[in-house]
Protein backbone atom coordinates (compact mmCIF):
# COMPACT_ATOMS: atom_id res chain seq x y z
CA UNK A 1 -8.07 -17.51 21.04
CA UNK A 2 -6.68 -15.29 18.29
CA UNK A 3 -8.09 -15.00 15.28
CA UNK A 4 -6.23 -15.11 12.18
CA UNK A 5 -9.10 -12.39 10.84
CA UNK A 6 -8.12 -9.75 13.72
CA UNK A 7 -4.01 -10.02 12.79
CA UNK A 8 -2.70 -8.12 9.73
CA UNK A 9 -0.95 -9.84 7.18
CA UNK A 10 3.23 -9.23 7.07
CA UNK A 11 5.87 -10.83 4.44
CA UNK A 12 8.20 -13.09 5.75
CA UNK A 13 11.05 -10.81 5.66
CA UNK A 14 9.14 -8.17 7.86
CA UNK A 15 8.61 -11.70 10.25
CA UNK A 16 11.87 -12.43 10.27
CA UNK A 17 13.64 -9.33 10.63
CA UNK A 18 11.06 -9.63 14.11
CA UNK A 19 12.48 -12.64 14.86
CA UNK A 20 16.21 -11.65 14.64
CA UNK A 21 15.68 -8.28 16.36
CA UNK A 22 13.91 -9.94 19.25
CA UNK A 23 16.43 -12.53 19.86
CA UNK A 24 19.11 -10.22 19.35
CA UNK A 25 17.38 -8.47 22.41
CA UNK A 26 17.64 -11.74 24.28
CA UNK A 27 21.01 -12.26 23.73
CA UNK A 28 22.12 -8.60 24.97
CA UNK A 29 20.21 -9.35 27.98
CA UNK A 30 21.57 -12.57 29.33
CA UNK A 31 25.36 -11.76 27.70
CA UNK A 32 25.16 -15.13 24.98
CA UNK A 33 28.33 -15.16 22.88
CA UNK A 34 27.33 -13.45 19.68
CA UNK A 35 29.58 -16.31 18.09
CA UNK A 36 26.85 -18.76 19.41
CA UNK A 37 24.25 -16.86 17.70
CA UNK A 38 26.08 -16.52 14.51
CA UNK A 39 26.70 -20.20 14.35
CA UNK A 40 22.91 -20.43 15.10
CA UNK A 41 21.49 -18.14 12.30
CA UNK A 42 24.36 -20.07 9.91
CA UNK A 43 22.59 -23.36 10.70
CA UNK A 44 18.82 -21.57 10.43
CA UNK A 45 20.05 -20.65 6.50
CA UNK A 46 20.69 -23.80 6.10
CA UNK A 47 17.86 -25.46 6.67
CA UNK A 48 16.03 -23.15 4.66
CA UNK A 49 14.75 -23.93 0.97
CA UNK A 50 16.88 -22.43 -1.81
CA UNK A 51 13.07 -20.59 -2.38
CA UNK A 52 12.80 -19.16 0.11
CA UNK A 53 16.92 -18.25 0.55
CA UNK A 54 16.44 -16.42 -3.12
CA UNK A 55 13.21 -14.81 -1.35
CA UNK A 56 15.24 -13.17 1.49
CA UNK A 57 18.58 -12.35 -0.80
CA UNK A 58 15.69 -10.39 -3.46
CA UNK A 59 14.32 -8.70 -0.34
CA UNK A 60 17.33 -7.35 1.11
């Protein structure tokens, strides 16, 4: 089991840019519709507090 002592601590738009580069990789390599993933990240944003939505637009 991981302790959260032995991982270093990231921001949530370092995690998230993770997150979109990694399923970007997914979707090159099994040839998803980048409409479907568009759609996807539109619904994500969404869903999301308007905190955390003013969060990501300051950090960009």
């Amino acid at each position: 089991m991981i302790n959260s002592k032995d991982l270093p601590d990231i921001d949530i738009t370092e995690a998230l840019n993770c997150l979109i580069i990694t399923i970007n990789g997914l979707v090159e390599n099994i040839n998803i519709d980048s409409s479907i993933l568009d759609k996807t990240f539109d619904k994500f944003i969404k869903a999301l507090s308007n905190g955390l939505i003013r969060l990501l637009d300051n950090a960009s």
